[in-house]
Protein backbone atom coordinates (compact mmCIF):
# COMPACT_ATOMS: atom_id res chain seq x y z
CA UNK A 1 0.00 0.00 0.00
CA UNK A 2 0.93 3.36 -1.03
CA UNK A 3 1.95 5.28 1.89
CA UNK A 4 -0.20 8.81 1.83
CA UNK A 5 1.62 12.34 1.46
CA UNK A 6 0.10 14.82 3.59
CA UNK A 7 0.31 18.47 2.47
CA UNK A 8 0.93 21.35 4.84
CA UNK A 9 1.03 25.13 4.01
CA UNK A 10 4.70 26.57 3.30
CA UNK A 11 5.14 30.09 4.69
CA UNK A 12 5.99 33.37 2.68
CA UNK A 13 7.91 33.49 -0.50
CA UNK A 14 11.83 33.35 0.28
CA UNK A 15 14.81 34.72 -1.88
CA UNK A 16 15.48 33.20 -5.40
CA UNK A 17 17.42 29.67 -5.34
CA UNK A 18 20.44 30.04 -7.36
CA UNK A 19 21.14 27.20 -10.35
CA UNK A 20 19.41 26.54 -13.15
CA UNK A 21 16.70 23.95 -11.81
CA UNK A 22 14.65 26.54 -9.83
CA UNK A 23 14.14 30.47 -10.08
CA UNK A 24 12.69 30.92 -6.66
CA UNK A 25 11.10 28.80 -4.44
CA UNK A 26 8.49 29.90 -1.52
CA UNK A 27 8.69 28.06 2.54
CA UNK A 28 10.03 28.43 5.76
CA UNK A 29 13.62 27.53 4.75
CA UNK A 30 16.03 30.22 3.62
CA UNK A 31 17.91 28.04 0.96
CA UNK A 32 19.52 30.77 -1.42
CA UNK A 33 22.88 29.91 -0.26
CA UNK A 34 22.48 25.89 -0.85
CA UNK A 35 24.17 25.15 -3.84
CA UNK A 36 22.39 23.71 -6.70
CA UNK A 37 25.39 21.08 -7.10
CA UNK A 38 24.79 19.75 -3.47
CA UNK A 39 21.06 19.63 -4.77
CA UNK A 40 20.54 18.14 -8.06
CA UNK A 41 21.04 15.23 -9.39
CA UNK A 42 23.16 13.57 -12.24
CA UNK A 43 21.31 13.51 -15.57
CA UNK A 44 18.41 15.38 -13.76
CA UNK A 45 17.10 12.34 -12.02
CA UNK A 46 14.29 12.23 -9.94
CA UNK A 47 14.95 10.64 -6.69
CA UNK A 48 12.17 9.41 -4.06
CA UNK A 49 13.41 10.70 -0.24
CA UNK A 50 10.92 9.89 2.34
CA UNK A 51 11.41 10.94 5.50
CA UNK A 52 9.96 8.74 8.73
CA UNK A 53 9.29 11.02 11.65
CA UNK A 54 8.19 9.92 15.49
CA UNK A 55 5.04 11.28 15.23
CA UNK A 56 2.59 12.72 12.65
CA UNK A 57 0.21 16.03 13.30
CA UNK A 58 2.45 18.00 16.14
CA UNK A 59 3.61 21.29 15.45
CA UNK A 60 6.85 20.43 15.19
CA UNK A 61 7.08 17.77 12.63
CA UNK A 62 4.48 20.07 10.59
CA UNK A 63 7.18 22.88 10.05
CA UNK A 64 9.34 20.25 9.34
CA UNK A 65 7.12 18.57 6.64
CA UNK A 66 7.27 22.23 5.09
CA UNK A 67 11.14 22.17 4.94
CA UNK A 68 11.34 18.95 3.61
CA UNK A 69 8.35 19.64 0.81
CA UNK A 70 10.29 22.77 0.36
CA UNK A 71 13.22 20.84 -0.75
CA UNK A 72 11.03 18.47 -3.30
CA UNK A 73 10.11 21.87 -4.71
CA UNK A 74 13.18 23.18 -4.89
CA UNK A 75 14.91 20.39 -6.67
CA UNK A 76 12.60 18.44 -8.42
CA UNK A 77 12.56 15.35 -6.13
CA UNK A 78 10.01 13.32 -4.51
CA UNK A 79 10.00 14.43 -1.15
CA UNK A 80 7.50 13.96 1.35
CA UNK A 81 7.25 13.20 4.89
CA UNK A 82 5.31 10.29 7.51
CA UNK A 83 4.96 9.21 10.48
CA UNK A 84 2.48 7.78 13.26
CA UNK A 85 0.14 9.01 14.82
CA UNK A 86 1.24 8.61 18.21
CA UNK A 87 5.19 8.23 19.35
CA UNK A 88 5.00 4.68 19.27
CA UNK A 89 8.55 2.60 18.52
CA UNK A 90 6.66 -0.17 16.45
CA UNK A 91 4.41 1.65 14.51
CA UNK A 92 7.40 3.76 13.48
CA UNK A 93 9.50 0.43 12.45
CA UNK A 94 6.31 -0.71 10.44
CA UNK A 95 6.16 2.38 8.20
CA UNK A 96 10.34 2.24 7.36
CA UNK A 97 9.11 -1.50 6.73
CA UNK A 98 6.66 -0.30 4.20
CA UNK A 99 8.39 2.24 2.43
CA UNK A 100 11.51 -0.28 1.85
CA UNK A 101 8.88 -2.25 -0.21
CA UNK A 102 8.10 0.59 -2.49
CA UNK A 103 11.74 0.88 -3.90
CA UNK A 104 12.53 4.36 -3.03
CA UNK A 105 15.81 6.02 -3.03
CA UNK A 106 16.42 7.45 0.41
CA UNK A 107 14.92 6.93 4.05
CA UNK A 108 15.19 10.23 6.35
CA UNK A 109 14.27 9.23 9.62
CA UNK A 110 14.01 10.72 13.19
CA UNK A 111 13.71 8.00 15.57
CA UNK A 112 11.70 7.66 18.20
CA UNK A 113 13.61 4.46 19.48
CA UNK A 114 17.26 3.78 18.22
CA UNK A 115 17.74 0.63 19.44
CA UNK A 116 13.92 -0.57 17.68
CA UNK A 117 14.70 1.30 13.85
CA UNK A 118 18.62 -0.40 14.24
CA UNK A 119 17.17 -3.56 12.46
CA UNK A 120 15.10 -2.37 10.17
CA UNK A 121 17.23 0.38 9.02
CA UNK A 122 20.09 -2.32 8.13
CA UNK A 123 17.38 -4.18 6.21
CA UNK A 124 17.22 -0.98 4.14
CA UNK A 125 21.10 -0.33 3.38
CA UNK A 126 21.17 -3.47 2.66
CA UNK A 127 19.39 -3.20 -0.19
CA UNK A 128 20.70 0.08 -1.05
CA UNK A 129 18.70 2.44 0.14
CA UNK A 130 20.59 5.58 1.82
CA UNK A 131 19.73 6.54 5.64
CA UNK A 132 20.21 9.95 6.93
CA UNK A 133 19.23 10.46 10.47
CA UNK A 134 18.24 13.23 12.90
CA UNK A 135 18.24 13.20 16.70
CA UNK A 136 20.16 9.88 16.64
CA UNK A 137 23.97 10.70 17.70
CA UNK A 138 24.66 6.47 18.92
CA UNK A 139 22.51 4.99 15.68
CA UNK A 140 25.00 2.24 13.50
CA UNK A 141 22.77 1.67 10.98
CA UNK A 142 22.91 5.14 8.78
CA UNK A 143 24.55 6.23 6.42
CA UNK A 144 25.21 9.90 7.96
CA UNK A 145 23.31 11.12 11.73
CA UNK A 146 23.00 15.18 11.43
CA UNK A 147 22.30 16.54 14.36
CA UNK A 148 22.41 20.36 15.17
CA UNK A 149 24.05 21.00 17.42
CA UNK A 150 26.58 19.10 20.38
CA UNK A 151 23.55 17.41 22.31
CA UNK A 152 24.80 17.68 26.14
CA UNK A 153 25.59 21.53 25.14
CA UNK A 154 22.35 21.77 24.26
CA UNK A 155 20.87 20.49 27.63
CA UNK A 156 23.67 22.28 29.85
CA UNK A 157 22.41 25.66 28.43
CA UNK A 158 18.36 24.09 29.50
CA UNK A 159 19.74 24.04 32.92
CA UNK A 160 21.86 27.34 33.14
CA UNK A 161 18.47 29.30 32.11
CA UNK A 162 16.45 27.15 34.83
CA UNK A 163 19.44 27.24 37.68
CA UNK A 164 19.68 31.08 37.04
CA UNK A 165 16.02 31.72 37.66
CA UNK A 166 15.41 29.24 40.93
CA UNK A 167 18.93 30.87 42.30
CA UNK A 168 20.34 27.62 42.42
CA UNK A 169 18.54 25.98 44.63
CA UNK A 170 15.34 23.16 44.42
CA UNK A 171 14.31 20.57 43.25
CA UNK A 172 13.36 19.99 39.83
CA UNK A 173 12.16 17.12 37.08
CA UNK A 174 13.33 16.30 33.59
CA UNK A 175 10.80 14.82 31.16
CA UNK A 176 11.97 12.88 27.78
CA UNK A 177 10.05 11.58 25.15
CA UNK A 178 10.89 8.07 26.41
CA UNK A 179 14.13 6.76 28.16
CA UNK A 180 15.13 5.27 24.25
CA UNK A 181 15.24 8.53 22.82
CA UNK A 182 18.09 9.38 22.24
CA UNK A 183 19.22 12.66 22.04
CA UNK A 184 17.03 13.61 24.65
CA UNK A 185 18.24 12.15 27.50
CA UNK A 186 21.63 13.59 25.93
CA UNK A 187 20.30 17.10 26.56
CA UNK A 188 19.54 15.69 30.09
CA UNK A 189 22.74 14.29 30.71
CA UNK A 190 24.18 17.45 30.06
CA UNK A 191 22.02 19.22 31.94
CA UNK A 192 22.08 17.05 35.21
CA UNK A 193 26.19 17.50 34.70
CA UNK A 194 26.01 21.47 34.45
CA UNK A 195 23.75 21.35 37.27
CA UNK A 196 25.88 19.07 39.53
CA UNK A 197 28.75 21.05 38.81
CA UNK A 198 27.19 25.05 38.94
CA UNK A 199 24.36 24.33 41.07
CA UNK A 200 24.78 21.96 43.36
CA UNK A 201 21.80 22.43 46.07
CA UNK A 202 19.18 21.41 43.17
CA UNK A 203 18.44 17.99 43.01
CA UNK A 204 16.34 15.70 40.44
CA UNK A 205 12.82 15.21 42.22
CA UNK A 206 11.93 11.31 40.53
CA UNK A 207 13.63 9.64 37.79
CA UNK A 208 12.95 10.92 34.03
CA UNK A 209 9.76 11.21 33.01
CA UNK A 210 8.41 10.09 29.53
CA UNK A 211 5.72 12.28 28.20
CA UNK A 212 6.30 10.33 24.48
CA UNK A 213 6.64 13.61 23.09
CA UNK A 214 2.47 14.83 23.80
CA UNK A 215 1.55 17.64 25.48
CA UNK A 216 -1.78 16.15 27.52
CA UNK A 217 0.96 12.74 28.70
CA UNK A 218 3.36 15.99 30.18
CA UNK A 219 0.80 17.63 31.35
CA UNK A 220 -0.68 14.38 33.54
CA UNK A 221 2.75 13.22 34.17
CA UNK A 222 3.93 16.32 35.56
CA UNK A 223 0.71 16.88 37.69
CA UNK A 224 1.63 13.55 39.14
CA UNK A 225 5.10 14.17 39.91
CA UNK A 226 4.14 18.11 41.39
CA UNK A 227 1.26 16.46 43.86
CA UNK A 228 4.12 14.12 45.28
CA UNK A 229 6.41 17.27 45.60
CA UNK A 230 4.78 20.23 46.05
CA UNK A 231 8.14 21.96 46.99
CA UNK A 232 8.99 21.65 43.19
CA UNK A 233 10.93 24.13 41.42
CA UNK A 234 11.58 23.42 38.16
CA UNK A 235 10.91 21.52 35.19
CA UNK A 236 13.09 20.92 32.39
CA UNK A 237 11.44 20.00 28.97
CA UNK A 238 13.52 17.68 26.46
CA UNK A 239 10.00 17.10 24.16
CA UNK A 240 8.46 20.10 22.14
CA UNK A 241 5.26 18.98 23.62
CA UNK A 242 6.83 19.17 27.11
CA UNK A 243 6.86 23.33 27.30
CA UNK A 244 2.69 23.30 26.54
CA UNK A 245 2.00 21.01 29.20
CA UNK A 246 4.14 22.28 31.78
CA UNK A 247 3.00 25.39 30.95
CA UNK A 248 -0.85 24.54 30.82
CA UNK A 249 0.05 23.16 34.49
CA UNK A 250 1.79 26.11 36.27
CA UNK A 251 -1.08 28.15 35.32
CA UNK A 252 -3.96 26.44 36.38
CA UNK A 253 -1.83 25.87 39.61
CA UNK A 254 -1.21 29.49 40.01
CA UNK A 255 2.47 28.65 40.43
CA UNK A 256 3.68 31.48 38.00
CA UNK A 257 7.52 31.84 39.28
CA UNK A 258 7.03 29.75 41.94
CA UNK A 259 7.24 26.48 39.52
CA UNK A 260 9.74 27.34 36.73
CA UNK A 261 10.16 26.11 32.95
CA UNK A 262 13.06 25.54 30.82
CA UNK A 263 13.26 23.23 27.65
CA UNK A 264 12.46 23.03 24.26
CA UNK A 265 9.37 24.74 23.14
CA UNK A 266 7.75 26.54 19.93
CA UNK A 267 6.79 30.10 20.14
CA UNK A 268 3.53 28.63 17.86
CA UNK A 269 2.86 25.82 20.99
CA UNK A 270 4.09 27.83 24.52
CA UNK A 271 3.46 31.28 23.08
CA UNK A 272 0.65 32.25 25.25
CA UNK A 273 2.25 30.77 28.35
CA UNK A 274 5.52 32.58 27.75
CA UNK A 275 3.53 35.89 27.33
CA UNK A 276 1.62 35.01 30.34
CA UNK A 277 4.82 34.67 32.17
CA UNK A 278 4.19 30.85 33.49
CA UNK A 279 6.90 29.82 31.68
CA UNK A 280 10.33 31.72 31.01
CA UNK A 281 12.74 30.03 28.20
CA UNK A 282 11.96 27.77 25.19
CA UNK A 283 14.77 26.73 22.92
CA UNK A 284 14.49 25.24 19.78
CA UNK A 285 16.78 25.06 16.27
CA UNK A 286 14.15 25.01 13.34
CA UNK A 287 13.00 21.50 12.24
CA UNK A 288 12.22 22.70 8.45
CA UNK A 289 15.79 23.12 8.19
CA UNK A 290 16.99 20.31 10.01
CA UNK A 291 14.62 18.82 7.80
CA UNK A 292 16.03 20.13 4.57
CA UNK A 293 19.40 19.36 5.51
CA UNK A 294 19.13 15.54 5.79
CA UNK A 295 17.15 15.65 2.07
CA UNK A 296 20.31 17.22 1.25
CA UNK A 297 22.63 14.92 2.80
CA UNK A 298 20.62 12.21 0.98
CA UNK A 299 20.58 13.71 -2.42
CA UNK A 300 24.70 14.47 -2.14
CA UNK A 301 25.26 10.49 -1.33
CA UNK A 302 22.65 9.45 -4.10
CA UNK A 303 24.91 11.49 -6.41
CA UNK A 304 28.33 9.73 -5.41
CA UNK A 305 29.33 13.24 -3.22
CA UNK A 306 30.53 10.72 -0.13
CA UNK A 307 33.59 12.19 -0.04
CA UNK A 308 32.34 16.27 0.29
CA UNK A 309 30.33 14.76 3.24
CA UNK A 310 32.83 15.43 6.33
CA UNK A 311 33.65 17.77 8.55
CA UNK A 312 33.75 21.25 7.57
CA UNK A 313 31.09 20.72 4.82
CA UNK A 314 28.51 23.96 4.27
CA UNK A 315 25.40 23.07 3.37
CA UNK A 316 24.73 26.89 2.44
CA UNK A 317 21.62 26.58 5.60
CA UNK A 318 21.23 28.19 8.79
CA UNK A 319 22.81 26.48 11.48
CA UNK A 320 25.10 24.02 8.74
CA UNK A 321 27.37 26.15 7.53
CA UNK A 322 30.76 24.02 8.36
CA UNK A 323 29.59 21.14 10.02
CA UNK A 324 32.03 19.16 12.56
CA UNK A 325 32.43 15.62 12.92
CA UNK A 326 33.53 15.30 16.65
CA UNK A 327 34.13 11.35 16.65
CA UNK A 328 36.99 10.45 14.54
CA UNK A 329 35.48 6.93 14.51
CA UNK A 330 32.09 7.79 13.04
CA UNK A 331 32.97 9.69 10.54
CA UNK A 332 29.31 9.77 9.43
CA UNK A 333 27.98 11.25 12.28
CA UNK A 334 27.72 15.28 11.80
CA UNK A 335 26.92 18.37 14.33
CA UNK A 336 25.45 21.24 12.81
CA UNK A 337 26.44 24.81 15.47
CA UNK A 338 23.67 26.78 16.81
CA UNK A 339 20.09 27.00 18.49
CA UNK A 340 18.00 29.74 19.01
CA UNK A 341 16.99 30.54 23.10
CA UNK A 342 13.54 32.54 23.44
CA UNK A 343 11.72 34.29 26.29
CA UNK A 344 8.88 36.74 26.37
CA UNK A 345 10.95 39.82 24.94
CA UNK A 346 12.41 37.94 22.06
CA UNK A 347 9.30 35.71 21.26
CA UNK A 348 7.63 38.36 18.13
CA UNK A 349 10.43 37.12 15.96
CA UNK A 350 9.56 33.96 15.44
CA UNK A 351 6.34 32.76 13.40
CA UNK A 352 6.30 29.45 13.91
């Protein structure tokens, strides 16, 4: 069965696309600078890219459907995104099962579980179908991981915001999509070591907790977790979904800066509670580009460019303009530099 390709509305028209394939193209993704060699392909075929997210019909993986549909646009590919409807490990395996039957070209995929797509994954290089993976830093079977950034950076910055703004003191909770995901509980290892080392009379209230990347599972979960400690002062959000639910929470609690939020976030999702003030810092990088960039990465190693994919590459995008490869040993896996941190005075720049 033909998987289904689910539009979503790009935003205003960007600059021109240099190169002969496209004169302009209109999303989210500023792409000018990408160059139309890292783009096309030989002979001007049409590849098929599909790229497997963890879950289908949250605000995040929308804006990234409009990167990567930006991309088909832009190059003349078949590009188009899936995934299921809830953040479910197996349902996500089944679809990369499916789409290795149709015959396509690529597989883009940001896994929910690591250790569950690992199998699968190797069924498709095997028969020679390119992986490119996103939020995956410890995954063997692909042919490249991008991520965007150096993971336990990313979460040590989640904790200086949170640690600044409880004065160092408190306890607090982390949430993860699920203890399998894997670069979130990177951004939590990094923050638990920043916060061991610069503020060391917090302490972790329970164990993890997995929201599987919905806002009404955070929301419950958190409730839970603040009933059994209502000394609680802060909550650091590794899920998008996390920063609506905690922030849904601390209002109807009345616990605006008593019960404090840092994590990642969309101004589109946690808008309101940021300009509320029941939650204080969101940080994201933008998934349309992080998006774009594996469809890139893709296209480049369906073209025989292995050997322009290493460290110091620019993909001519925001965020992956020389890109590092920090582990001599897996060559393959690649850091973008760069996220974007966003409180109430900042928020009016972002539309999405």
């Amino acid at each position: 069965m033909k998987l289904t390709r689910r539009g979503f509305a790009a935003g205003a028209a960007l600059l021109p696309l240099t190169g002969p394939a496209r004169a302009q193209a209109s999303g989210p993704v500023e792409a000018g600078k990408v160059s139309p060699d890292l783009r096309q392909s030989a002979a001007g075929k049409k590849w098929q890219i599909a790229t497997v997210v963890k879950v289908d019909g949250i605000a995040w993986f929308d804006r990234m459907r409009a990167g990567i549909e930006q991309f088909g646009r832009d190059t003349g590919h078949d590009a188009w995104m899936v995934g299921p409807s809830q953040a479910d490990a197996a349902a996500q395996v089944q679809l990369v099962e499916n789409l290795i039957g149709q015959g396509l070209d690529a597989i883009c995929i940001v896994p929910f579980s690591v250790e569950a797509v690992e199998p699968v994954l190797k069924k498709a290089r095997d028969r020679g179908i390119v992986v490119v993976a996103h939020e995956a830093s410890n995954l063997v079977n692909a042919d490249y991981v991008i991520e965007a950034f150096d993971n336990r950076a990313y979460g040590a910055k989640l904790m200086q915001e949170l640690g600044q703004r409880t004065g160092g003191t408190g306890k607090y909770v982390a949430t993860v999509g699920s203890l399998t995901s894997q670069s979130h509980n990177e951004w939590i290892d990094g923050a638990v070591a920043y916060q061991k080392e610069h503020f060391p009379q917090m302490q972790e209230a329970v164990r993890r907790v997995e929201s599987y990347d919905d806002a009404e599972v955070a929301y419950n979960k958190l409730k839970e977790v603040l009933t059994a400690h209502p000394d609680l002062r802060g909550i650091i959000g590794a899920p998008m979904p996390a920063s609506a639910g905690a922030g849904r929470l601390i209002a109807e609690r009345g616990a605006k800066g008593k019960l404090l939020f840092s994590g990642t976030g969309l101004v589109s999702v946690a808008g309101q509670y940021l300009q509320e003030g029941d939650i204080q810092y969101i940080q994201f990088w933008d998934p349309a580009v992080a998006g774009y960039a594996m469809s890139v990465l893709a296209a480049m190693q369906l073209r025989g460019k292995k050997t322009e994919i290493k460290a110091g590459l620019d993909l001519g995008l925001d965020g992956y303009h020389s890109l590092l490869a920090p582990d001599t040993k897996r060559p393959g896996l690649l850091y973008g530099a760069g996220w974007v941190g966003v409180t109430k005075e900042n928020m009016a720049q972002y539309n999405f």
